[in-house]
C-alpha atoms as a PDB file:
ATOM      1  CA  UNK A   1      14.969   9.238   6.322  1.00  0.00           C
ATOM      2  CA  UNK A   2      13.367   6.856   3.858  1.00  0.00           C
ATOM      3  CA  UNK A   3      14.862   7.315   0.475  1.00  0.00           C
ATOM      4  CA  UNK A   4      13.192   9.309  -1.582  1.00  0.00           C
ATOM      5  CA  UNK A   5      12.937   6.759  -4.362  1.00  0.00           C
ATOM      6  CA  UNK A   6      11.353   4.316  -2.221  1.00  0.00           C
ATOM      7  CA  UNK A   7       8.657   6.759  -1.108  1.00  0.00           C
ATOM      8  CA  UNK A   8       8.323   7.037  -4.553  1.00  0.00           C
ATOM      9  CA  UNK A   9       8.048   3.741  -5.720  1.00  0.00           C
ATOM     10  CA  UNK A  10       5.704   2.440  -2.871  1.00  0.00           C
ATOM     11  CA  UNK A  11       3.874   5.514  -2.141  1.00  0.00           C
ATOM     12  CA  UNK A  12       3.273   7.361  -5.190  1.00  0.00           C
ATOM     13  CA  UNK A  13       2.695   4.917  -8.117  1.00  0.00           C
ATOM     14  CA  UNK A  14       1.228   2.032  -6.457  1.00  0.00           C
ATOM     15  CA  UNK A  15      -0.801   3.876  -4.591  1.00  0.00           C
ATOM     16  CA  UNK A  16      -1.116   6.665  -7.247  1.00  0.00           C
ATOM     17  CA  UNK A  17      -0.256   9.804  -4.537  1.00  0.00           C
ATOM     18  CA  UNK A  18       1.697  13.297  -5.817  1.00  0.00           C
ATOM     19  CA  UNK A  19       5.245  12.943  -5.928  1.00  0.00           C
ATOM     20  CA  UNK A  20       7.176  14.198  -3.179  1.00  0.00           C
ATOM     21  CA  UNK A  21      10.369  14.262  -4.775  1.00  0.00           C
ATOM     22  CA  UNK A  22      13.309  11.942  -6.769  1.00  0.00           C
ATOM     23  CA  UNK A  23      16.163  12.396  -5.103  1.00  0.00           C
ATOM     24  CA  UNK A  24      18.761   9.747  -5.316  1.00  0.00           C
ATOM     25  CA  UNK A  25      19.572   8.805  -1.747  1.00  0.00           C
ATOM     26  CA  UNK A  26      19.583   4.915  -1.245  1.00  0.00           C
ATOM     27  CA  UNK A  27      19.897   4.260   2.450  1.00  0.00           C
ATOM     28  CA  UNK A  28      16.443   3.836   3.827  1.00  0.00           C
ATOM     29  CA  UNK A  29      15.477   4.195   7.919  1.00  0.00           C
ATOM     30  CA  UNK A  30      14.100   0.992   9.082  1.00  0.00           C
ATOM     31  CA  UNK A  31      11.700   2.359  11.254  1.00  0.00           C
ATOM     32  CA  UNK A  32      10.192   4.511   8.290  1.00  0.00           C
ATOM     33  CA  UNK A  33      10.430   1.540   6.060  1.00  0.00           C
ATOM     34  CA  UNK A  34       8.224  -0.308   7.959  1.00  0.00           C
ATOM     35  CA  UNK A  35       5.597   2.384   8.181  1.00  0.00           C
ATOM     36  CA  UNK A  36       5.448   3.306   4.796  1.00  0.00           C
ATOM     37  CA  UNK A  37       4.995  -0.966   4.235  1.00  0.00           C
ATOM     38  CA  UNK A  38       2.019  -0.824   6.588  1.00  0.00           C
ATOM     39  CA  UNK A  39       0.415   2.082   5.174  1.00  0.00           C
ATOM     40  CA  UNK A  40       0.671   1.324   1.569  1.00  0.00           C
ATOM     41  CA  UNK A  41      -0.550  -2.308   2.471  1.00  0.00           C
ATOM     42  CA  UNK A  42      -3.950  -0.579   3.386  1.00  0.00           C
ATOM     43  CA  UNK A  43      -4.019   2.379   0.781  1.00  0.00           C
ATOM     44  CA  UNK A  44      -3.590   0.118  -2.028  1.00  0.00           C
ATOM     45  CA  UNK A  45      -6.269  -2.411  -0.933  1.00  0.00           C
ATOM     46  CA  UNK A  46      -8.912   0.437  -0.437  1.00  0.00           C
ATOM     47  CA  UNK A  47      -7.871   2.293  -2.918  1.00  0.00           C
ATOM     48  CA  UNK A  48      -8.222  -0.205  -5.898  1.00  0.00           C
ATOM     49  CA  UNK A  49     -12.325  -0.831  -4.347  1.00  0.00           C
ATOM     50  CA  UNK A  50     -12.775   2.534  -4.519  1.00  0.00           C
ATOM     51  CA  UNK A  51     -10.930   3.370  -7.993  1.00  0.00           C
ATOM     52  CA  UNK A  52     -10.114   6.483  -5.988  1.00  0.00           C
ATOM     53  CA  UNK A  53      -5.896   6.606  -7.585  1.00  0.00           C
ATOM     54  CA  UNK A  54      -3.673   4.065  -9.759  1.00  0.00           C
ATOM     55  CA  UNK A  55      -4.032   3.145 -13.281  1.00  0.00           C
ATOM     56  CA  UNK A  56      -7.603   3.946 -13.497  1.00  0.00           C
ATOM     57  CA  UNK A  57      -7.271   7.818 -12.215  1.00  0.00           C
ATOM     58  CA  UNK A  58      -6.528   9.950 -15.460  1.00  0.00           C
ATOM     59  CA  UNK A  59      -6.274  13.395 -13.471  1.00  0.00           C
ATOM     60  CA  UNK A  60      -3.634  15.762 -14.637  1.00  0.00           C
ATOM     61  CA  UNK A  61      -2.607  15.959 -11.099  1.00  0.00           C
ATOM     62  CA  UNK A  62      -1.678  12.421 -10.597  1.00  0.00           C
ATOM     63  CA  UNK A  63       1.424  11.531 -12.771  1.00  0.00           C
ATOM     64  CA  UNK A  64       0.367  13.199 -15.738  1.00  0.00           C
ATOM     65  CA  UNK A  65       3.304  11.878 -18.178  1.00  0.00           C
ATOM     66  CA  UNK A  66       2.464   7.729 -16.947  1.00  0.00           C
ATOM     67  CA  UNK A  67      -0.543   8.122 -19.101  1.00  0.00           C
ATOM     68  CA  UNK A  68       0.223  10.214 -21.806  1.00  0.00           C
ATOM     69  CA  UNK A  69       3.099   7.476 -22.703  1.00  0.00           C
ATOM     70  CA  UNK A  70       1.028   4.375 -22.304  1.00  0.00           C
ATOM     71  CA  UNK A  71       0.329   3.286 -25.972  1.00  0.00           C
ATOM     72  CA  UNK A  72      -3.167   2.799 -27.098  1.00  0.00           C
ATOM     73  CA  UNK A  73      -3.363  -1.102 -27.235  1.00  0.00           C
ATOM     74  CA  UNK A  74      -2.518  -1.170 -22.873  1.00  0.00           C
ATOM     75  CA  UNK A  75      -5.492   0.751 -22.469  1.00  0.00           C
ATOM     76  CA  UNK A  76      -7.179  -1.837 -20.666  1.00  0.00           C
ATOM     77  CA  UNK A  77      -4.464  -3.751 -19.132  1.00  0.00           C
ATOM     78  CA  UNK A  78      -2.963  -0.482 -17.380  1.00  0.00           C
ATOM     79  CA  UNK A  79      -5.849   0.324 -15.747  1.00  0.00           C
ATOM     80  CA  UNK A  80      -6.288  -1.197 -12.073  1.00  0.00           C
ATOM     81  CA  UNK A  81      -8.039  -4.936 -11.606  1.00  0.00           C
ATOM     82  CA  UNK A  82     -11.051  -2.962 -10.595  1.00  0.00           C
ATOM     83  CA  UNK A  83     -11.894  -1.950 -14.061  1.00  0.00           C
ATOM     84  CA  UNK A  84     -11.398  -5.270 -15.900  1.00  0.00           C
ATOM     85  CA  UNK A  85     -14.549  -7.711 -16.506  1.00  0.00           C
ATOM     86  CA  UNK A  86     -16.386  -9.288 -13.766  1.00  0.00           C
ATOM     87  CA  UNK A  87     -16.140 -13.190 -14.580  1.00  0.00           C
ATOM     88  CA  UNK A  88     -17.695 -15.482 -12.058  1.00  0.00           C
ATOM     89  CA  UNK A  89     -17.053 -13.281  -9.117  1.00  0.00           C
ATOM     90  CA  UNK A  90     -13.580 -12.648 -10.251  1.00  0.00           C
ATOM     91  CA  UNK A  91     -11.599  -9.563 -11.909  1.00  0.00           C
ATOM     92  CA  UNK A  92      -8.188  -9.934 -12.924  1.00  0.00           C
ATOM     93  CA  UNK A  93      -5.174  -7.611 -14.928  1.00  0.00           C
ATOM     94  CA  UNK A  94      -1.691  -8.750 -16.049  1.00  0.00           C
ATOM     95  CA  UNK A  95       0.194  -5.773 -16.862  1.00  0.00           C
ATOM     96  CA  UNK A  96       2.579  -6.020 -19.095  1.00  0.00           C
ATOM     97  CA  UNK A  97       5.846  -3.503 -19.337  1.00  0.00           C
ATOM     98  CA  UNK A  98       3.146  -0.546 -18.325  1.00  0.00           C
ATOM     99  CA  UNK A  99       5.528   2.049 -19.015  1.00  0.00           C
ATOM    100  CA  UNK A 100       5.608   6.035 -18.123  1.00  0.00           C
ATOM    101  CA  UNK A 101       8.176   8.808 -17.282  1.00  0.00           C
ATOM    102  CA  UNK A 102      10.051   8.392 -20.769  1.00  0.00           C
ATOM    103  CA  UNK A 103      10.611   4.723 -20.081  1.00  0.00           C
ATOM    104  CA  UNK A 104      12.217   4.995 -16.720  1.00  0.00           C
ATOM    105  CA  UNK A 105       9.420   3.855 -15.101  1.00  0.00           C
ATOM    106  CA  UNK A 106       7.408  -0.132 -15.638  1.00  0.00           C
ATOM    107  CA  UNK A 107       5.051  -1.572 -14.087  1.00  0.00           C
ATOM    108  CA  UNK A 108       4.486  -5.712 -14.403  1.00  0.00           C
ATOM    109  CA  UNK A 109       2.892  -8.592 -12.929  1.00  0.00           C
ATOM    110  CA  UNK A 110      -1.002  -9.864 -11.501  1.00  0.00           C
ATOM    111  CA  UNK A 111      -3.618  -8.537  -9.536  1.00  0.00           C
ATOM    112  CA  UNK A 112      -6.430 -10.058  -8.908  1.00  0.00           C
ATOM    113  CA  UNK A 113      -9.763  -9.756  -7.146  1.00  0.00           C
ATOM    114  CA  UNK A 114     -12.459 -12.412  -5.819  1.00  0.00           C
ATOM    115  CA  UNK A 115     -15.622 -12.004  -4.420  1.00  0.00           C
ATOM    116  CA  UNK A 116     -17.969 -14.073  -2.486  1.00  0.00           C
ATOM    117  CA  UNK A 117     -21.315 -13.903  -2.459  1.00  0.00           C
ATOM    118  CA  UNK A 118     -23.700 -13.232  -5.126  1.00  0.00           C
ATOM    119  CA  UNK A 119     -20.355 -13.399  -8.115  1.00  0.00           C
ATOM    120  CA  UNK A 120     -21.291  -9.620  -9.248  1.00  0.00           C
ATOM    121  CA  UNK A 121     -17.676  -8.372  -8.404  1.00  0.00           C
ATOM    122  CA  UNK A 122     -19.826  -5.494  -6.318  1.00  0.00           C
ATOM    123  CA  UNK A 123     -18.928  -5.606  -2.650  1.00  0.00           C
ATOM    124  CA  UNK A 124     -22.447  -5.500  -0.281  1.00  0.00           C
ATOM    125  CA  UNK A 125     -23.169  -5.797   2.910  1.00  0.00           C
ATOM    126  CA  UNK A 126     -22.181  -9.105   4.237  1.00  0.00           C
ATOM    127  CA  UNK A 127     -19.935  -9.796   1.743  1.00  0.00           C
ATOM    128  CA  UNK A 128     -15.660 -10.380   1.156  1.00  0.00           C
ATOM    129  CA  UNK A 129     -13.386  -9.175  -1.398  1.00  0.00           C
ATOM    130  CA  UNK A 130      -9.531 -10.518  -1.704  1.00  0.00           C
ATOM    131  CA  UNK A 131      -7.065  -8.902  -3.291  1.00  0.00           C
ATOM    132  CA  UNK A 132      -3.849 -10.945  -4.506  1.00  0.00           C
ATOM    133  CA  UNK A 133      -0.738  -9.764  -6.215  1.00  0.00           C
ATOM    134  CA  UNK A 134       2.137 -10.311  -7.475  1.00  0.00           C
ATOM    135  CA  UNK A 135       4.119  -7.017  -8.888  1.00  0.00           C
ATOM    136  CA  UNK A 136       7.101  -5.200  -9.670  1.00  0.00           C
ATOM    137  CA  UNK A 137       7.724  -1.417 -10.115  1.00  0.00           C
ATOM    138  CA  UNK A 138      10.867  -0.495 -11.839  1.00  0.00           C
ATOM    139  CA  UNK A 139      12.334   3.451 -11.676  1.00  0.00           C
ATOM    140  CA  UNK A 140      15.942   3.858 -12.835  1.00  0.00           C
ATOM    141  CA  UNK A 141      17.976   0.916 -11.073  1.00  0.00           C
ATOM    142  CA  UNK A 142      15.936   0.640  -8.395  1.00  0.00           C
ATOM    143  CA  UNK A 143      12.310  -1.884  -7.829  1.00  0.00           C
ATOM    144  CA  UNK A 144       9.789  -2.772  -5.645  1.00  0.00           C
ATOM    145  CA  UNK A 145       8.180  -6.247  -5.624  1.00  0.00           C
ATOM    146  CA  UNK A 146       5.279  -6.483  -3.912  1.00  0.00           C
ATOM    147  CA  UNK A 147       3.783 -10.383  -3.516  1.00  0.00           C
ATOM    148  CA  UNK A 148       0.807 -12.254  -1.750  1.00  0.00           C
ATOM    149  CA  UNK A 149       2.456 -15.789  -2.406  1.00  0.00           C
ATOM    150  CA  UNK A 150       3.786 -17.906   0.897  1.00  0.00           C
ATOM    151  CA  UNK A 151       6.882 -16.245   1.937  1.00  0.00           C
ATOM    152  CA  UNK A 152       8.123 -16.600   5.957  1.00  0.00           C
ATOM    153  CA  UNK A 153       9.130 -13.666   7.365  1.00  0.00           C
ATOM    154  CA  UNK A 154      12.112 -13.378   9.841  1.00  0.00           C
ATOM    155  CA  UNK A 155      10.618 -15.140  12.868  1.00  0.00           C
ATOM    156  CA  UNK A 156      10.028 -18.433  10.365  1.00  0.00           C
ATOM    157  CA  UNK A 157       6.478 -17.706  10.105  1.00  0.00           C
ATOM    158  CA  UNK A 158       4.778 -17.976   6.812  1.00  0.00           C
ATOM    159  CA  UNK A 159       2.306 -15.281   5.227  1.00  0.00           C
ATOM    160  CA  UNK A 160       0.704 -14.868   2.288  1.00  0.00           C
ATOM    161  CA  UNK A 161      -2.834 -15.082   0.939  1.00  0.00           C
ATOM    162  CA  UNK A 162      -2.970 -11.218   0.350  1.00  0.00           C
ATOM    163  CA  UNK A 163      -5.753  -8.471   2.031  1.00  0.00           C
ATOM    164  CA  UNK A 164      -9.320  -8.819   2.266  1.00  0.00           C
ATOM    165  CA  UNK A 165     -12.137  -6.128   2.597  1.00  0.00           C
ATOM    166  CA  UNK A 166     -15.805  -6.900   4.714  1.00  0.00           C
ATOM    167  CA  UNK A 167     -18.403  -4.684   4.366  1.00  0.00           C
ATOM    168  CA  UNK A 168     -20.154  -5.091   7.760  1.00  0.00           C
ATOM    169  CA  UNK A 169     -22.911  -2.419   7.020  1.00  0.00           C
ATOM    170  CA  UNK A 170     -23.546   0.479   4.188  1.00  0.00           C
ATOM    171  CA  UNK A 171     -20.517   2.577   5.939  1.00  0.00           C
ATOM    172  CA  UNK A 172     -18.172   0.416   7.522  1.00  0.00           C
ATOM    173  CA  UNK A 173     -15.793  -2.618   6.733  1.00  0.00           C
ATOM    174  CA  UNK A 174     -12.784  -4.586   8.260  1.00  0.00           C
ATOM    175  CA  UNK A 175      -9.505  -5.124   6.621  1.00  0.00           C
ATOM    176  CA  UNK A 176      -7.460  -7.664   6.944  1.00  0.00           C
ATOM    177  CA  UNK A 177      -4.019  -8.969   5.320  1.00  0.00           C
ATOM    178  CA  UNK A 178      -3.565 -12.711   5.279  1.00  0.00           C
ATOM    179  CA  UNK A 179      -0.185 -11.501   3.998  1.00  0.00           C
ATOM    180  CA  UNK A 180       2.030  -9.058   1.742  1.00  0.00           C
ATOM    181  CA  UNK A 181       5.820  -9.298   1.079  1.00  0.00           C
ATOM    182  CA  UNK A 182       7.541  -6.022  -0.073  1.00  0.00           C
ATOM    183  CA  UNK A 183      11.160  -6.145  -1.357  1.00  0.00           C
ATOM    184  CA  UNK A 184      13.194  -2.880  -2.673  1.00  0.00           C
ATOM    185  CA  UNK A 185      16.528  -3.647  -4.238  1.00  0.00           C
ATOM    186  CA  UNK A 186      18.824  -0.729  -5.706  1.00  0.00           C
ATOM    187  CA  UNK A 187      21.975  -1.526  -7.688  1.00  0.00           C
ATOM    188  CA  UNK A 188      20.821  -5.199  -7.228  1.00  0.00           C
ATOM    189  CA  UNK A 189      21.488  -4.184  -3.741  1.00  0.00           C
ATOM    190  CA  UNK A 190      17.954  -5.340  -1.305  1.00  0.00           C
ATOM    191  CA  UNK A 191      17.353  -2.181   0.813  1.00  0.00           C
ATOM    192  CA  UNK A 192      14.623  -3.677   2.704  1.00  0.00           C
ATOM    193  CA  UNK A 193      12.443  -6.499   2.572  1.00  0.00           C
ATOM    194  CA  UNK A 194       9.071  -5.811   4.914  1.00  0.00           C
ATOM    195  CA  UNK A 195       6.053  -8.585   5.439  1.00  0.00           C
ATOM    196  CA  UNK A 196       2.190  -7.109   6.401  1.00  0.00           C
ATOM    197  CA  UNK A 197      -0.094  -8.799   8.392  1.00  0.00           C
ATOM    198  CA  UNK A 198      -3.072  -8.172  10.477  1.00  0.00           C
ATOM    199  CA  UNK A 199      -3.637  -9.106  13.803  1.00  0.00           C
ATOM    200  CA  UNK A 200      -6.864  -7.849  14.258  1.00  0.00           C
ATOM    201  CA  UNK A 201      -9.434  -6.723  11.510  1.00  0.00           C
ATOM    202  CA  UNK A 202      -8.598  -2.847  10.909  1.00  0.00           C
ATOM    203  CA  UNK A 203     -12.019  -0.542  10.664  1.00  0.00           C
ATOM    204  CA  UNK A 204     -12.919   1.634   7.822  1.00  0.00           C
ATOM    205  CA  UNK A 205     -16.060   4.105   8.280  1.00  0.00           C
ATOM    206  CA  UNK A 206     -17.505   6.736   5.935  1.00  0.00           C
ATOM    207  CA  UNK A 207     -16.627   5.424   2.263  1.00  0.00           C
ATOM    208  CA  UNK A 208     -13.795   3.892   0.437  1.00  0.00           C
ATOM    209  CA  UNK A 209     -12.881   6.877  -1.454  1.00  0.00           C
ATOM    210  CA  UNK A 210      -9.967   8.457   0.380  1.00  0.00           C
ATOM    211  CA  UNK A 211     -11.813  12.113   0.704  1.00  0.00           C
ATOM    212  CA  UNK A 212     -14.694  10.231   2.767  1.00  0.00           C
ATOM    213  CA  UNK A 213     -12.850   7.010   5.014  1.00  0.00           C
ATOM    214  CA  UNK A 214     -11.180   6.904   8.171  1.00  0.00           C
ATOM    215  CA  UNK A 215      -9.692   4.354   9.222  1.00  0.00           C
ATOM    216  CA  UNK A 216      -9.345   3.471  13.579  1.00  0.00           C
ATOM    217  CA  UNK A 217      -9.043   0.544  15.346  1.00  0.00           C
ATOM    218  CA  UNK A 218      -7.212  -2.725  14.600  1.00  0.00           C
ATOM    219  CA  UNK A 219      -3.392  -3.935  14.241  1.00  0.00           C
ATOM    220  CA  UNK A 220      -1.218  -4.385  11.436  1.00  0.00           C
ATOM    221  CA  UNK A 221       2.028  -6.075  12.056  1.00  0.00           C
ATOM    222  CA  UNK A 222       5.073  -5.235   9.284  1.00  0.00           C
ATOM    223  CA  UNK A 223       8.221  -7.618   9.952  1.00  0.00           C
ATOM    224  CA  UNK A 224      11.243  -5.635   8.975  1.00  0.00           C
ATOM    225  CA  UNK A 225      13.133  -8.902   7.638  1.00  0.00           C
ATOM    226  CA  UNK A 226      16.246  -7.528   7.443  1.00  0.00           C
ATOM    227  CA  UNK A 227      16.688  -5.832  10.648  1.00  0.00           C
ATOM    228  CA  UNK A 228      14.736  -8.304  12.447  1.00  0.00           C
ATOM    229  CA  UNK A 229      11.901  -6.148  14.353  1.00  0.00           C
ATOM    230  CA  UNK A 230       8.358  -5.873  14.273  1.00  0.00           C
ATOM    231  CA  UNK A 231       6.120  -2.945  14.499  1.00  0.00           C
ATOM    232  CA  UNK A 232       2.786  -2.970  15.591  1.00  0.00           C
ATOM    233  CA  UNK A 233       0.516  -0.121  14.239  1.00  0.00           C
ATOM    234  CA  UNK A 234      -2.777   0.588  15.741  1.00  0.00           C
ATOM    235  CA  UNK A 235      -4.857   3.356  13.442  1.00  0.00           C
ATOM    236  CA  UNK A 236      -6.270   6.076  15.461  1.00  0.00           C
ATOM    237  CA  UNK A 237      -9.057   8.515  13.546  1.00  0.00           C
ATOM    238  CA  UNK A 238      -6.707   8.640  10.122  1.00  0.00           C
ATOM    239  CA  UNK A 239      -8.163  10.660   7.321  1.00  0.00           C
ATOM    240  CA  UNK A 240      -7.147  10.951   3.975  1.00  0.00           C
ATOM    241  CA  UNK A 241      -7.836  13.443   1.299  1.00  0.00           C
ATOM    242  CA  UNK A 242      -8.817  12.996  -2.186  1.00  0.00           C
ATOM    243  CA  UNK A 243      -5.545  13.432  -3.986  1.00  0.00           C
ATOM    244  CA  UNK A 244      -3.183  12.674  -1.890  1.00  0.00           C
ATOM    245  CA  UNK A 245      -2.503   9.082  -0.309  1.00  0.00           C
ATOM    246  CA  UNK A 246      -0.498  10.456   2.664  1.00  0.00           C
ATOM    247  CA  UNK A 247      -2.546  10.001   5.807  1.00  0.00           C
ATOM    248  CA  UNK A 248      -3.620  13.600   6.297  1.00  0.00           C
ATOM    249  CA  UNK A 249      -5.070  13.471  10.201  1.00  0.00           C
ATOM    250  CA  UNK A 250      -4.859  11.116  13.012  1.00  0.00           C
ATOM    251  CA  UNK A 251      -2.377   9.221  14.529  1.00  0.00           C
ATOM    252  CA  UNK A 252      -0.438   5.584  14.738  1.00  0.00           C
ATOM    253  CA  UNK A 253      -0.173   3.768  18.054  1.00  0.00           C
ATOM    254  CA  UNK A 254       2.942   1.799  17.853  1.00  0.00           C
ATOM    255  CA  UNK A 255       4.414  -0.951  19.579  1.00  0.00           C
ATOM    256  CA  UNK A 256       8.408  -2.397  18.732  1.00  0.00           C
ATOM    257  CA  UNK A 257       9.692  -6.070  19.723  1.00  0.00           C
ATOM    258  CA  UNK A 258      12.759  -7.967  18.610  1.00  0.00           C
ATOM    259  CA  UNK A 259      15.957  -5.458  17.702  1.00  0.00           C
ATOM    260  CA  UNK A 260      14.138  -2.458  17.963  1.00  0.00           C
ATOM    261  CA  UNK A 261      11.756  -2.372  21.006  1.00  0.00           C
ATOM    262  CA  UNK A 262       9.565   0.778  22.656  1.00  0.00           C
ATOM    263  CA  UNK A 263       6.395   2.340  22.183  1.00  0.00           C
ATOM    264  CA  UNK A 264       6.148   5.078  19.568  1.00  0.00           C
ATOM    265  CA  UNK A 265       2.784   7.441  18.547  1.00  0.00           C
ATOM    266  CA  UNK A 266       3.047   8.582  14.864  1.00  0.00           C
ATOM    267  CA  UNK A 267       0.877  11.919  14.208  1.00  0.00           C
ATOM    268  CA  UNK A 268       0.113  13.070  10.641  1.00  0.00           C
ATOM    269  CA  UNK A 269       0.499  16.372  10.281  1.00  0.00           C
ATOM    270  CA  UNK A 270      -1.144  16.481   6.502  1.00  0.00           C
ATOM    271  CA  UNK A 271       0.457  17.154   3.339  1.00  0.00           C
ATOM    272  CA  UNK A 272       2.730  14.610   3.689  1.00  0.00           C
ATOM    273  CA  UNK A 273       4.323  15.320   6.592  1.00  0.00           C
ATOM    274  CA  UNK A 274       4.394  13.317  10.347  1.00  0.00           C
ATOM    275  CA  UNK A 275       5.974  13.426  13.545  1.00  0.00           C
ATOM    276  CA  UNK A 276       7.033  10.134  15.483  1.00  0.00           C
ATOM    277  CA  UNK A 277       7.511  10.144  19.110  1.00  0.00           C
ATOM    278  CA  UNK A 278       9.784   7.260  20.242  1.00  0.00           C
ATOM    279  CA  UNK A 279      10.405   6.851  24.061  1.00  0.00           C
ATOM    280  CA  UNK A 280      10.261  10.250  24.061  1.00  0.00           C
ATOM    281  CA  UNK A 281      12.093  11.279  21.316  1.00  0.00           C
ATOM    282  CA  UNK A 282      10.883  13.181  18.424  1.00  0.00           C
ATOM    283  CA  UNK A 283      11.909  12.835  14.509  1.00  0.00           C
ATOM    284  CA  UNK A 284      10.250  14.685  11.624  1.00  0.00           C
ATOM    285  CA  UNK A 285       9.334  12.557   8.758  1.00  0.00           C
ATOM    286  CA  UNK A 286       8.354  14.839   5.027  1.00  0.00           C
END
């Protein structure tokens, strides 16, 4: 199973979900690894348009001790990019040693957002907005960097340029990642180091706001760099709900090359939970 502190770490606070748990455990599946890289990559990106979770969400529900320990004067430079000033069709944050959980947990680097278009940092029909970043979350030894810059993954090709979102009409949009890099270390040990891409647009109908989206159709390609395969996820019908992040309905088409190869269908089962069928056989993920 995936660690419980990297679910943690790239589930929960940068995509602002519950907390399943903070067990210690260190040794992370490399199939899971790369799905919770590929799902994050998308819930993050939709998540900051819609200012549905992260820094901006102050809901007792959501990691209620982050922001009761955040002094006054990071106010505005712990909330998400989303919330910052528009400035020539730009919105940027720097966080700065965001801190929560009695210290255990920080937060620090750049986010930022550009639009084109009319520069009003308010996505309409027609129009693009790309997020870049370049973070690091911190809990107890253990951190997750998560970076838009050029990086090659482990077949020597180079991504970066972070995700984009097009609004193609009043209730639908394609996303697509230029390129994320993802990197948990433990112990200054790296448990896995996963790049996101896009091969085709992904489609989001409804809304942004996790409650009202679902997201079907596309491919999003996360390299597991360290054991040197590649999953292919195609969305089918996944739903969200509003406080959770976890895909709550709908499935994953999957597709393995390189040292893991097969077909796989992941089915959320809601409340955090999914089942993945690989060539037949099935594992529980919670």
């Amino acid at each position: 199973m995936l660690n419980r502190i990297a679910i943690l770490i790239a589930f929960c606070v940068l995509a602002a979900c519950s907390s399943p748990g903070t067990g210690d455990e260190l040794t992370a599946d490399s199939q899971e690894a790369a799905l919770s890289g590929g799902m994050t990559t998308i819930s993050g990106l939709l998540d900051e348009q819609s200012a549905s979770s992260g820094f901006t969400r102050r809901t007792p529900l959501i990691l209620p001790e982050f922001f009761s320990l955040l002094p006054r004067a990071w106010a505005d430079t712990c909330t998400r990019a989303i919330s910052q000033t528009c400035v020539s069709g730009t919105k940027s944050v720097t966080y700065s040693s965001c801190t929560g959980s009695a210290g255990r947990l920080t937060y620090n680097g750049d986010v930022q957002l550009s639009w084109n278009g009319d520069n009003d940092c308010v996505l309409e029909d027609g129009e693009t907005v790309t997020r870049t970043a370049d973070v690091t979350l911190s809990v107890r030894n253990a951190s997750l960097a998560i970076s838009s810059v050029n990086a090659t993954n482990y077949l020597g090709d180079t991504l970066g340029g972070g995700g984009s979102l097009n609004q193609t009409s009043s209730n639908t949009w394609l996303l697509s990642v230029a390129g994320h890099h993802k990197v948990l270390s433990s112990l200054g040990r790296e448990v896995y180091d996963v790049s996101v891409a896009t091969s085709t647009p992904i489609g989001i109908s409804g809304i942004l706001a996790r409650a009202g989206r679902t997201v079907n159709g596309g491919s999003l390609q996360v390299h597991h760099n360290n054991a040197r395969f590649t999953a292919t996820y195609q969305p089918v019908q996944v739903t969200y709900t509003a406080l959770s992040c976890y895909p709550q309905s709908g499935s994953l088409n999957v597709t393995y090359t390189g040292t893991v190869t097969g077909t796989a269908t992941v089915t959320f089962l809601g409340g955090g939970a999914a089942r993945i069928n690989k060539n037949g056989v099935v594992s529980e993920i919670a």
